[in-house]
N, C-alpha and C. Protein backbone atom coordinates (compact mmCIF):
# COMPACT_ATOMS: atom_id res chain seq x y z
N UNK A 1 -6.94 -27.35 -32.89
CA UNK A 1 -7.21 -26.19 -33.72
C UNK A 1 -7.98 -25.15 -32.91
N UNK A 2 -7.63 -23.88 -33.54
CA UNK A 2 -7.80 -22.88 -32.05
C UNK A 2 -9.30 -22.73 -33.31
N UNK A 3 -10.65 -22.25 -31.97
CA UNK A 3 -11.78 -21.50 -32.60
C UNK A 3 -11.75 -20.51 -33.24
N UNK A 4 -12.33 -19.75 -34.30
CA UNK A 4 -12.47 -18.81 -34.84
C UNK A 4 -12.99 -17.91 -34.14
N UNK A 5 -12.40 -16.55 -34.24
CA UNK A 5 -13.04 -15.49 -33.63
C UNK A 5 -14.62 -14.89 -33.94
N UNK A 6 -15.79 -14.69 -33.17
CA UNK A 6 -16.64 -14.50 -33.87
C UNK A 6 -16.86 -12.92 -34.01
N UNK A 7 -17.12 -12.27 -34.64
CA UNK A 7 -16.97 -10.90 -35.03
C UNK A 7 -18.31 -10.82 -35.51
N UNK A 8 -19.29 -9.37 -34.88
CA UNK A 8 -20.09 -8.58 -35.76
C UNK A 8 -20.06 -7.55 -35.52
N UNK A 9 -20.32 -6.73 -36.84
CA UNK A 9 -20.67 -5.51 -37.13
C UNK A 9 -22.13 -5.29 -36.85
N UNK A 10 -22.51 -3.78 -36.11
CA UNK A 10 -23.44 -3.61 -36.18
C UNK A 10 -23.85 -2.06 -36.17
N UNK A 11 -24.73 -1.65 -36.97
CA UNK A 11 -25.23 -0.45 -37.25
C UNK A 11 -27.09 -0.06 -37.17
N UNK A 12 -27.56 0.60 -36.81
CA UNK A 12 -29.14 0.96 -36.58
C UNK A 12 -30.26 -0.25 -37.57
N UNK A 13 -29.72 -0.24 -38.69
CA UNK A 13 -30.32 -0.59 -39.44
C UNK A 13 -30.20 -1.73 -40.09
N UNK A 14 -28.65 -2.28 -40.60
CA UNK A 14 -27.96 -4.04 -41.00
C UNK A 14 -28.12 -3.26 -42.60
N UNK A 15 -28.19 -2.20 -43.21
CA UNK A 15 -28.11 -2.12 -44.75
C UNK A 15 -26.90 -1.63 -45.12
N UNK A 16 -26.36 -0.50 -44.13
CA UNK A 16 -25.18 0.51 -45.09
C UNK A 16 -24.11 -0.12 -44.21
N UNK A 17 -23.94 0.56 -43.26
CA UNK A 17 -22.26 0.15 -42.39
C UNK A 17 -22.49 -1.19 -42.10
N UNK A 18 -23.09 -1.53 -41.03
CA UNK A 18 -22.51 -3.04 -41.09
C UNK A 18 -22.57 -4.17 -41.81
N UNK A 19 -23.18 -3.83 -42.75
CA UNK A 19 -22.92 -5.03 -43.90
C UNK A 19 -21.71 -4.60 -44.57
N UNK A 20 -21.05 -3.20 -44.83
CA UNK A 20 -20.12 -2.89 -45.86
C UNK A 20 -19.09 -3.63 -44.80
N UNK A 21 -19.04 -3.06 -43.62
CA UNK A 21 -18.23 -3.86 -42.68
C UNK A 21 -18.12 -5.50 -42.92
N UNK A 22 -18.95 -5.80 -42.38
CA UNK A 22 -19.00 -7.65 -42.72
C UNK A 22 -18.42 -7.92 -43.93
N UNK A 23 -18.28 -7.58 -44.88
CA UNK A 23 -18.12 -7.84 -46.62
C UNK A 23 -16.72 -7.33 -46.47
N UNK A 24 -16.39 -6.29 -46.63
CA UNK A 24 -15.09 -6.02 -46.25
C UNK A 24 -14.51 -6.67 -45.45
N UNK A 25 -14.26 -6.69 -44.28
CA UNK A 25 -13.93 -7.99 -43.30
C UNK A 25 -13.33 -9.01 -43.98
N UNK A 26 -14.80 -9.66 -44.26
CA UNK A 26 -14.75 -11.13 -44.51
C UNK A 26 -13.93 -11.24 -45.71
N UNK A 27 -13.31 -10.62 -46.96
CA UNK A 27 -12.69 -10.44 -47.71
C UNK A 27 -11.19 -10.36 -47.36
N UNK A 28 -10.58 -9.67 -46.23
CA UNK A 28 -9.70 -9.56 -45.93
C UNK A 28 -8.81 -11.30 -44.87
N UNK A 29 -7.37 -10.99 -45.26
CA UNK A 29 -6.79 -12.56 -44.54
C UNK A 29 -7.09 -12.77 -43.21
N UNK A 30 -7.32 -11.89 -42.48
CA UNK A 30 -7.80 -11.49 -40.84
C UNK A 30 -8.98 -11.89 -40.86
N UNK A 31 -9.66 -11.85 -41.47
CA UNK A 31 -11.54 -12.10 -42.02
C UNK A 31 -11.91 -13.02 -42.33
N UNK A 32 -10.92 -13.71 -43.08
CA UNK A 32 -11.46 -15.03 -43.40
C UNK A 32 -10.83 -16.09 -42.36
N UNK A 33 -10.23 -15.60 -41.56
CA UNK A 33 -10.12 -16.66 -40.45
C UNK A 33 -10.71 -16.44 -38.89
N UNK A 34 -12.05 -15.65 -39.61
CA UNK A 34 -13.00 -15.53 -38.30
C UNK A 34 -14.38 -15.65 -39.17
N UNK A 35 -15.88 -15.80 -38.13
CA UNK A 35 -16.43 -16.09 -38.45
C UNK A 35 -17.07 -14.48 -37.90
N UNK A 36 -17.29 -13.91 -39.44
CA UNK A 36 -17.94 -12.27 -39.24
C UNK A 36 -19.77 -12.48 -40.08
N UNK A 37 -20.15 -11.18 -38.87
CA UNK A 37 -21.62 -11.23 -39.98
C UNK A 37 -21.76 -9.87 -39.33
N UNK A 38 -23.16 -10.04 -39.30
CA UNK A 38 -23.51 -8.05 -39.07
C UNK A 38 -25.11 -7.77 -39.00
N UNK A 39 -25.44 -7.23 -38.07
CA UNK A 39 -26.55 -7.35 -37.32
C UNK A 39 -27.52 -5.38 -37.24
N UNK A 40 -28.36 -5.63 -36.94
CA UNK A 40 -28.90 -4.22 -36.54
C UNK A 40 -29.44 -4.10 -34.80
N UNK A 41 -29.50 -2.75 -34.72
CA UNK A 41 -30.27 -2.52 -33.38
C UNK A 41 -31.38 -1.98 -33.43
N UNK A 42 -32.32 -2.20 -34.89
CA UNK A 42 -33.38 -2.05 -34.73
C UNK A 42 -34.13 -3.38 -35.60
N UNK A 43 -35.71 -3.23 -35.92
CA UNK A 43 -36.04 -4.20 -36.80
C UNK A 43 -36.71 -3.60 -37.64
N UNK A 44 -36.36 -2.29 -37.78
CA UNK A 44 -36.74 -1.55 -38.93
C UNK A 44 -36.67 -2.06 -40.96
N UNK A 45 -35.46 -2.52 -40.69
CA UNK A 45 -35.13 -2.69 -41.83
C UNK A 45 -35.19 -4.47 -42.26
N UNK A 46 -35.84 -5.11 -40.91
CA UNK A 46 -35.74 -6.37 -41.07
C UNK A 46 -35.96 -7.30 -42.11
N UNK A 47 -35.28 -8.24 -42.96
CA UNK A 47 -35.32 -8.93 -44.43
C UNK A 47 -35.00 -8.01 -45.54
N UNK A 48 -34.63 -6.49 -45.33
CA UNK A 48 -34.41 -5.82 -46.44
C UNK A 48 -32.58 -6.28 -46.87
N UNK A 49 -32.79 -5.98 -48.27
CA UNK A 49 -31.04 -5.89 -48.77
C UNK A 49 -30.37 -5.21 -48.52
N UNK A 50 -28.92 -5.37 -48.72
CA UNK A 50 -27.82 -4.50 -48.96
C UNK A 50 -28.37 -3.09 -49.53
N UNK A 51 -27.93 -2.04 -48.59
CA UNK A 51 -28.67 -0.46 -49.33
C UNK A 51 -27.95 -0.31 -50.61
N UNK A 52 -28.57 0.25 -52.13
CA UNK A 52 -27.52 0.11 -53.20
C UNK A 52 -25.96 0.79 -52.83
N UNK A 53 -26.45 2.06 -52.28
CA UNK A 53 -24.93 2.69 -52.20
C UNK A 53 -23.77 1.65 -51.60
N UNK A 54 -23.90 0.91 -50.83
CA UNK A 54 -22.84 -0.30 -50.12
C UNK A 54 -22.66 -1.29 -51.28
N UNK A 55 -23.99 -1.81 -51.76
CA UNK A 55 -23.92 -2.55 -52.63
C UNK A 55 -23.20 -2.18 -53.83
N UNK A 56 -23.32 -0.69 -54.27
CA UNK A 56 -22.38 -0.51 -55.48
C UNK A 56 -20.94 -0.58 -55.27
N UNK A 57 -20.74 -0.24 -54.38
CA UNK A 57 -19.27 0.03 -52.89
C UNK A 57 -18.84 -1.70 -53.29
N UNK A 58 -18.87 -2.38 -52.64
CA UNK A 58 -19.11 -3.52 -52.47
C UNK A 58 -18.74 -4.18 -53.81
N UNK A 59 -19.76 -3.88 -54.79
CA UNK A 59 -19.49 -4.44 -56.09
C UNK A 59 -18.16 -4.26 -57.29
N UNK A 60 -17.85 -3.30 -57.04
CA UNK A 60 -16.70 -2.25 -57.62
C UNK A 60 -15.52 -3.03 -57.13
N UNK A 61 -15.96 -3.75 -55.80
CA UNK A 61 -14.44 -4.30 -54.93
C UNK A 61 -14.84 -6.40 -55.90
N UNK A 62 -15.38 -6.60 -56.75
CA UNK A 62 -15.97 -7.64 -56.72
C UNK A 62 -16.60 -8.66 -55.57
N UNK A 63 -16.98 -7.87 -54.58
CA UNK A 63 -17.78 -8.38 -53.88
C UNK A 63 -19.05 -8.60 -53.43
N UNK A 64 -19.50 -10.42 -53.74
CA UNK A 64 -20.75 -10.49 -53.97
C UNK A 64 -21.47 -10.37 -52.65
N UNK A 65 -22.92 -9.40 -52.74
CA UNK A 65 -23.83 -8.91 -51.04
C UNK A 65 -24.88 -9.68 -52.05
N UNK A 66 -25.24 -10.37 -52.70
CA UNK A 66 -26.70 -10.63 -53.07
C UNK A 66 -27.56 -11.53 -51.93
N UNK A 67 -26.78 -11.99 -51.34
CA UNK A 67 -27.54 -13.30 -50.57
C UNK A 67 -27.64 -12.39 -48.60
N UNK A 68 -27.33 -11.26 -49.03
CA UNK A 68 -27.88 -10.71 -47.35
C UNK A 68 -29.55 -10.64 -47.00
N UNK A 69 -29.55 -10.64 -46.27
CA UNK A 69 -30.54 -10.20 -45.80
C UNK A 69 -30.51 -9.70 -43.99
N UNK A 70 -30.68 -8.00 -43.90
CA UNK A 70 -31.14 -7.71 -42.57
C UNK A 70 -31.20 -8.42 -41.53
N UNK A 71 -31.01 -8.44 -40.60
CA UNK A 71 -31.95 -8.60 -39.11
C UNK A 71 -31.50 -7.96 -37.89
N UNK A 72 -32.19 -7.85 -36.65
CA UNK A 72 -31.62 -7.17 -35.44
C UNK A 72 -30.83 -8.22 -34.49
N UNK A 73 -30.10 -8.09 -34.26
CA UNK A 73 -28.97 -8.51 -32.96
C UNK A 73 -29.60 -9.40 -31.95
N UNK A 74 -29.36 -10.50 -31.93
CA UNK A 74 -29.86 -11.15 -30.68
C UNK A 74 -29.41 -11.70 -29.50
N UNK A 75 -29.53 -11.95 -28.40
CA UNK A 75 -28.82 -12.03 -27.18
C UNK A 75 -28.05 -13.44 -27.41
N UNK A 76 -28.64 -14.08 -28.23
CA UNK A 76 -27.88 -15.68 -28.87
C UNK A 76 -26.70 -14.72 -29.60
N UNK A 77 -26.30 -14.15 -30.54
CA UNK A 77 -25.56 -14.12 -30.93
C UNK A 77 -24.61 -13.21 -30.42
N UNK A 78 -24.90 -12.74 -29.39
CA UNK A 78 -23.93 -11.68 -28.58
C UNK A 78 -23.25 -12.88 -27.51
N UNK A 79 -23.91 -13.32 -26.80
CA UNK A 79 -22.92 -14.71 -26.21
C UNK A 79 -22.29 -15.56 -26.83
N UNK A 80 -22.54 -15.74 -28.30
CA UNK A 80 -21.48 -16.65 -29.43
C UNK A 80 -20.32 -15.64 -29.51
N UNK A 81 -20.19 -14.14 -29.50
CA UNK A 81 -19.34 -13.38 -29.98
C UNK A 81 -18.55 -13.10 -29.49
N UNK A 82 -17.14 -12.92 -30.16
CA UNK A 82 -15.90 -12.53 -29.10
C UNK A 82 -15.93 -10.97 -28.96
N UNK A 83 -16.28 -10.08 -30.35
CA UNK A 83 -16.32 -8.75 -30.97
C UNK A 83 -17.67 -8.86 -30.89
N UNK A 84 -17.97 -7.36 -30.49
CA UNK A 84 -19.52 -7.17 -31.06
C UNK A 84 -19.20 -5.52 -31.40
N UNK A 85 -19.41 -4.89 -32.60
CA UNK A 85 -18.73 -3.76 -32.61
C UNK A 85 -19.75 -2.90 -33.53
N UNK A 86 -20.11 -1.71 -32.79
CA UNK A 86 -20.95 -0.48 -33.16
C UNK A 86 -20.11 0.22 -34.06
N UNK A 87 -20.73 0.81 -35.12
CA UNK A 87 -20.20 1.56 -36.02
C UNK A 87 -20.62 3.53 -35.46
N UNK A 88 -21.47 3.64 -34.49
CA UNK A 88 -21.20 4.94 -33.37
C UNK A 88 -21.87 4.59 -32.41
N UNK A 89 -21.41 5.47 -31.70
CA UNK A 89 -21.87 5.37 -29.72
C UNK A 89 -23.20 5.30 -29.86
N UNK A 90 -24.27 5.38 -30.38
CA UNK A 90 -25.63 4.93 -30.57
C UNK A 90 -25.80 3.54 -30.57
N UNK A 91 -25.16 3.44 -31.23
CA UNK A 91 -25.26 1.88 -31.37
C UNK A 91 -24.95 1.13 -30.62
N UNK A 92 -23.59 1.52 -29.88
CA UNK A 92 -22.65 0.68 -28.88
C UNK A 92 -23.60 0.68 -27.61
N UNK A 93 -24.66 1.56 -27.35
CA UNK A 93 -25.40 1.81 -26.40
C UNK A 93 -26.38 0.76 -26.60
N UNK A 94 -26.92 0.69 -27.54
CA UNK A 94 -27.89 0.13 -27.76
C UNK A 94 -27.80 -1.31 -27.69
N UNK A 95 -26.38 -1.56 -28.51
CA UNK A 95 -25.80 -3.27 -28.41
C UNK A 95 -25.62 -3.31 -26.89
N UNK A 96 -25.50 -2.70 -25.99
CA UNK A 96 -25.26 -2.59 -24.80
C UNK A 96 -26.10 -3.28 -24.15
N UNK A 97 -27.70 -2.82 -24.47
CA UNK A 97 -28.51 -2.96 -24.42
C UNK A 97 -29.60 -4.17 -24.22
N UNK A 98 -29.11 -4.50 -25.67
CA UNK A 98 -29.66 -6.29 -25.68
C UNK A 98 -28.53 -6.84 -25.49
N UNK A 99 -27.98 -6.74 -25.78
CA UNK A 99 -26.80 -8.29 -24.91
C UNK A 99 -26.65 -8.08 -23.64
N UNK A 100 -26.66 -7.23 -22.91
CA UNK A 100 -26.54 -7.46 -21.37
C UNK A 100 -25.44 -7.80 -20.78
N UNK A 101 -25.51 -7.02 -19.23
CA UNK A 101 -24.11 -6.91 -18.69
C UNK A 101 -22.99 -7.74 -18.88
N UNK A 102 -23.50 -9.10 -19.11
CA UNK A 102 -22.62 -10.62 -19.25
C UNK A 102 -21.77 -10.07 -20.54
N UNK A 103 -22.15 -9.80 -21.29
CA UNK A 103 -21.52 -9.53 -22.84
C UNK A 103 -20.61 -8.29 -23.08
N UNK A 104 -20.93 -7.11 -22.09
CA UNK A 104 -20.48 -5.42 -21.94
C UNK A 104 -18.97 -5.41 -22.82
N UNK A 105 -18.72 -6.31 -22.04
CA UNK A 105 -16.80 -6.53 -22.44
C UNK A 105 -16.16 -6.87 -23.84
N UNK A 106 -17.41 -7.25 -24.32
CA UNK A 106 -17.16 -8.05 -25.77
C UNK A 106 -17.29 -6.77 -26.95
N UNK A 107 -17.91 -5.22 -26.62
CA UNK A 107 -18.90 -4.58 -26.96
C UNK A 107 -17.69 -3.33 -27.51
N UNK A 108 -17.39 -2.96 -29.13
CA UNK A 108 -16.96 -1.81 -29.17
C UNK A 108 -17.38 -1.06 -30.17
N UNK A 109 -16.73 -0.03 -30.42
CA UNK A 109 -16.96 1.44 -31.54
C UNK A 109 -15.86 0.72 -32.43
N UNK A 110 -16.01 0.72 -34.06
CA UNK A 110 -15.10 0.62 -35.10
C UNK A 110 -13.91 1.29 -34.59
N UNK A 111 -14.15 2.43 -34.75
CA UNK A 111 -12.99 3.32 -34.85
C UNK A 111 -12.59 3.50 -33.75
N UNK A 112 -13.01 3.13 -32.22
CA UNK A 112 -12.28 3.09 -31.37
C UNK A 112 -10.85 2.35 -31.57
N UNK A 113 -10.66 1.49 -32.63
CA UNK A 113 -9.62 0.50 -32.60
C UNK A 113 -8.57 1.69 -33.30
N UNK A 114 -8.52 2.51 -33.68
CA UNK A 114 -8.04 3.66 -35.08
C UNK A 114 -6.97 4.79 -33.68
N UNK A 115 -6.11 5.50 -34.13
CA UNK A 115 -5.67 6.81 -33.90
C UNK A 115 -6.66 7.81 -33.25
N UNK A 116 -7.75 7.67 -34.14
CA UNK A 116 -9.01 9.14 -33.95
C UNK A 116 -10.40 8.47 -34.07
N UNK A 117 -10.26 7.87 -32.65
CA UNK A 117 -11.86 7.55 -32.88
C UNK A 117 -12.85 8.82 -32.70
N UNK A 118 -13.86 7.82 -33.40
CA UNK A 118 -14.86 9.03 -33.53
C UNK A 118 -16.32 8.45 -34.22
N UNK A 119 -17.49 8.41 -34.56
CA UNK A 119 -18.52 8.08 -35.06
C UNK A 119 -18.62 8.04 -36.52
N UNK A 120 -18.95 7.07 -37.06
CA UNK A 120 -18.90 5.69 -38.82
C UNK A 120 -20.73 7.11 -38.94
N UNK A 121 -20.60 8.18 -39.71
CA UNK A 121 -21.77 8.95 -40.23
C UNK A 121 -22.60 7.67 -40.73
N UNK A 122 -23.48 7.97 -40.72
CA UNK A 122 -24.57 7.23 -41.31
C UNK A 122 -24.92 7.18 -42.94
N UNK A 123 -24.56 6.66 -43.77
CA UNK A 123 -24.62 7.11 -44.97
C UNK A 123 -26.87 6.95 -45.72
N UNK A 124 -27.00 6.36 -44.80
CA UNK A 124 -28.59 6.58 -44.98
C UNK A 124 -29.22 8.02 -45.28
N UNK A 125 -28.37 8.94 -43.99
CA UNK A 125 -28.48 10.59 -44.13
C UNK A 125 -27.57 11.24 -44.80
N UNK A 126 -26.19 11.16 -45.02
CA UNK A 126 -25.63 11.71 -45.64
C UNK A 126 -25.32 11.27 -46.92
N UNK A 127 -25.15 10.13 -47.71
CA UNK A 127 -25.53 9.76 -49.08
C UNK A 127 -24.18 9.58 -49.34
N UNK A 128 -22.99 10.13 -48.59
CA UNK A 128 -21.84 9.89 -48.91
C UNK A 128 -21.51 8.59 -48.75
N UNK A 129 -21.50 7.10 -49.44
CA UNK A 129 -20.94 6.60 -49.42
C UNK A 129 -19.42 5.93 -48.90
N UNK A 130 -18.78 6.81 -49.74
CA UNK A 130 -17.40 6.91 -50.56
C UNK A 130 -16.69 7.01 -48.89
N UNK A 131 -17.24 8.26 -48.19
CA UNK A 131 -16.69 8.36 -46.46
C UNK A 131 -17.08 7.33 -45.99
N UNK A 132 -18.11 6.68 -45.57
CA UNK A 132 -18.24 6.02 -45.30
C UNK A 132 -17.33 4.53 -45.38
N UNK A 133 -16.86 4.30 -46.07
CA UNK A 133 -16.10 3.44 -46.84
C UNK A 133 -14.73 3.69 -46.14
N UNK A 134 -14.34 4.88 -46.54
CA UNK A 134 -12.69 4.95 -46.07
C UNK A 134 -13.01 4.92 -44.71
N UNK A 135 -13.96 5.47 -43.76
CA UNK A 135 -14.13 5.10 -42.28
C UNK A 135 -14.39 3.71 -41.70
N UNK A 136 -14.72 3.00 -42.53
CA UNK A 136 -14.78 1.41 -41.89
C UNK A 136 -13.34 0.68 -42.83
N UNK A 137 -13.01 1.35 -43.74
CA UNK A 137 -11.67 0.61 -44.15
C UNK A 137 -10.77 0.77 -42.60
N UNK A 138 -10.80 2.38 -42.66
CA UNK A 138 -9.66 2.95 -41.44
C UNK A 138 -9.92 1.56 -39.91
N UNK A 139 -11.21 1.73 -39.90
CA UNK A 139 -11.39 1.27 -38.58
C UNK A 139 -11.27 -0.63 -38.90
N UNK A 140 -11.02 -1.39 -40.03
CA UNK A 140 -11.33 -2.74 -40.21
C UNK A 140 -9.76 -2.90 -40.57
N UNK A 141 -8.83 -1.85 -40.63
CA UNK A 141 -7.10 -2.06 -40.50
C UNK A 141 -6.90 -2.16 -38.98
N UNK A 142 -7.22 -1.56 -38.16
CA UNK A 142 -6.91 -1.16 -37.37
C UNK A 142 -7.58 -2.32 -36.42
N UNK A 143 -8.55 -2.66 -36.15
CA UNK A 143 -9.21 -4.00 -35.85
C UNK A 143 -8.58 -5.22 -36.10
N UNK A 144 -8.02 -5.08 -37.02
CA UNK A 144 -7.51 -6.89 -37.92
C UNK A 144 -6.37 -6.32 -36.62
N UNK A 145 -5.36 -5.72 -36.36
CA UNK A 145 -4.40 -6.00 -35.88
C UNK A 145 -4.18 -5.94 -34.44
N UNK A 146 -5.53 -5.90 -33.54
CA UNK A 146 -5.96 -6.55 -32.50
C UNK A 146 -6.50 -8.01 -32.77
N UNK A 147 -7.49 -8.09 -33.20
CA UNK A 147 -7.81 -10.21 -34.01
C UNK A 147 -6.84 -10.47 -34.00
N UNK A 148 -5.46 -9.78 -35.02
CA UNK A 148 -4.16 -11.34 -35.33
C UNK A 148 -4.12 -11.46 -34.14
N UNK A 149 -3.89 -10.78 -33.30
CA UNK A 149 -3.26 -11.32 -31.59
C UNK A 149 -4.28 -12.10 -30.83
N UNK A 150 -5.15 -12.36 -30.97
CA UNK A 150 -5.81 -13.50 -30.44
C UNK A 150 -6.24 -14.49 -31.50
N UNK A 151 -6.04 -14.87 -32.62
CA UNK A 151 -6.10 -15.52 -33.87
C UNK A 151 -4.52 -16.66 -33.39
């Protein structure tokens, strides 16, 4: 039996994008035959929940976030990972960062996988949700169909 791919999402903080990421994901047939979670690059937000706006996002899709909780990215879990994937070039820098040169290769942008990449807005500052959402849908289609090929 072949290993599961390990996949995380990661965004500044672990409340809005990469948890909507992880949840989405993991919901999808590509998703559930990897082992996804979702991390931050800071420890700002460390032990906090799902931000409501994701969480309402999230809930609407019947999907349960009650049992998250935050944390920042660790060099253990960047060497478990096949994916380690920034939701913008801030991030990808930063994941860059703590995982270290050994890992570089493993390291991308969502929407790099998409037609038009480009940077997952932050919905912390802009409140838009709803974009947010169709930008990690766009970029978590487009992802699954790099995974099937090593799945």
């Amino acid at each position: 039996m072949r290993k599961k791919l390990g996949v995380i999402f990661v965004c500044y903080g672990n409340i809005c994008r990469s948890p909507m990421a992880e949840f989405l994901f993991k919901n999808t047939p590509c998703g559930k035959r990897c082992n996804v979670s979702s991390a931050a690059t800071s420890y700002e937000e460390e032990g906090a929940p799902v931000h409501y706006g994701t969480k309402k996002i999230l809930s609407s899709l019947g999907i349960d976030c009650s049992d998250f909780s935050a944390h920042r990215l660790t060099l253990a879990e960047c060497d478990g990972a096949d994916y380690i994937i920034g939701m913008e070039r801030s991030n990808v820098r930063d994941i860059k960062r703590i995982c270290g040169a050994a890992n570089e290769y493993k390291v991308y942008s969502l929407l790099d996988f998409t037609d038009h990449p480009r940077d997952i807005a932050d919905p912390w500052y802009t409140h838009d949700f709803n974009a947010t959402y169709r930008d990690i849908t766009e970029g978590l289609e487009a992802f699954a169909k790099v995974a099937e090929e090593r799945l």
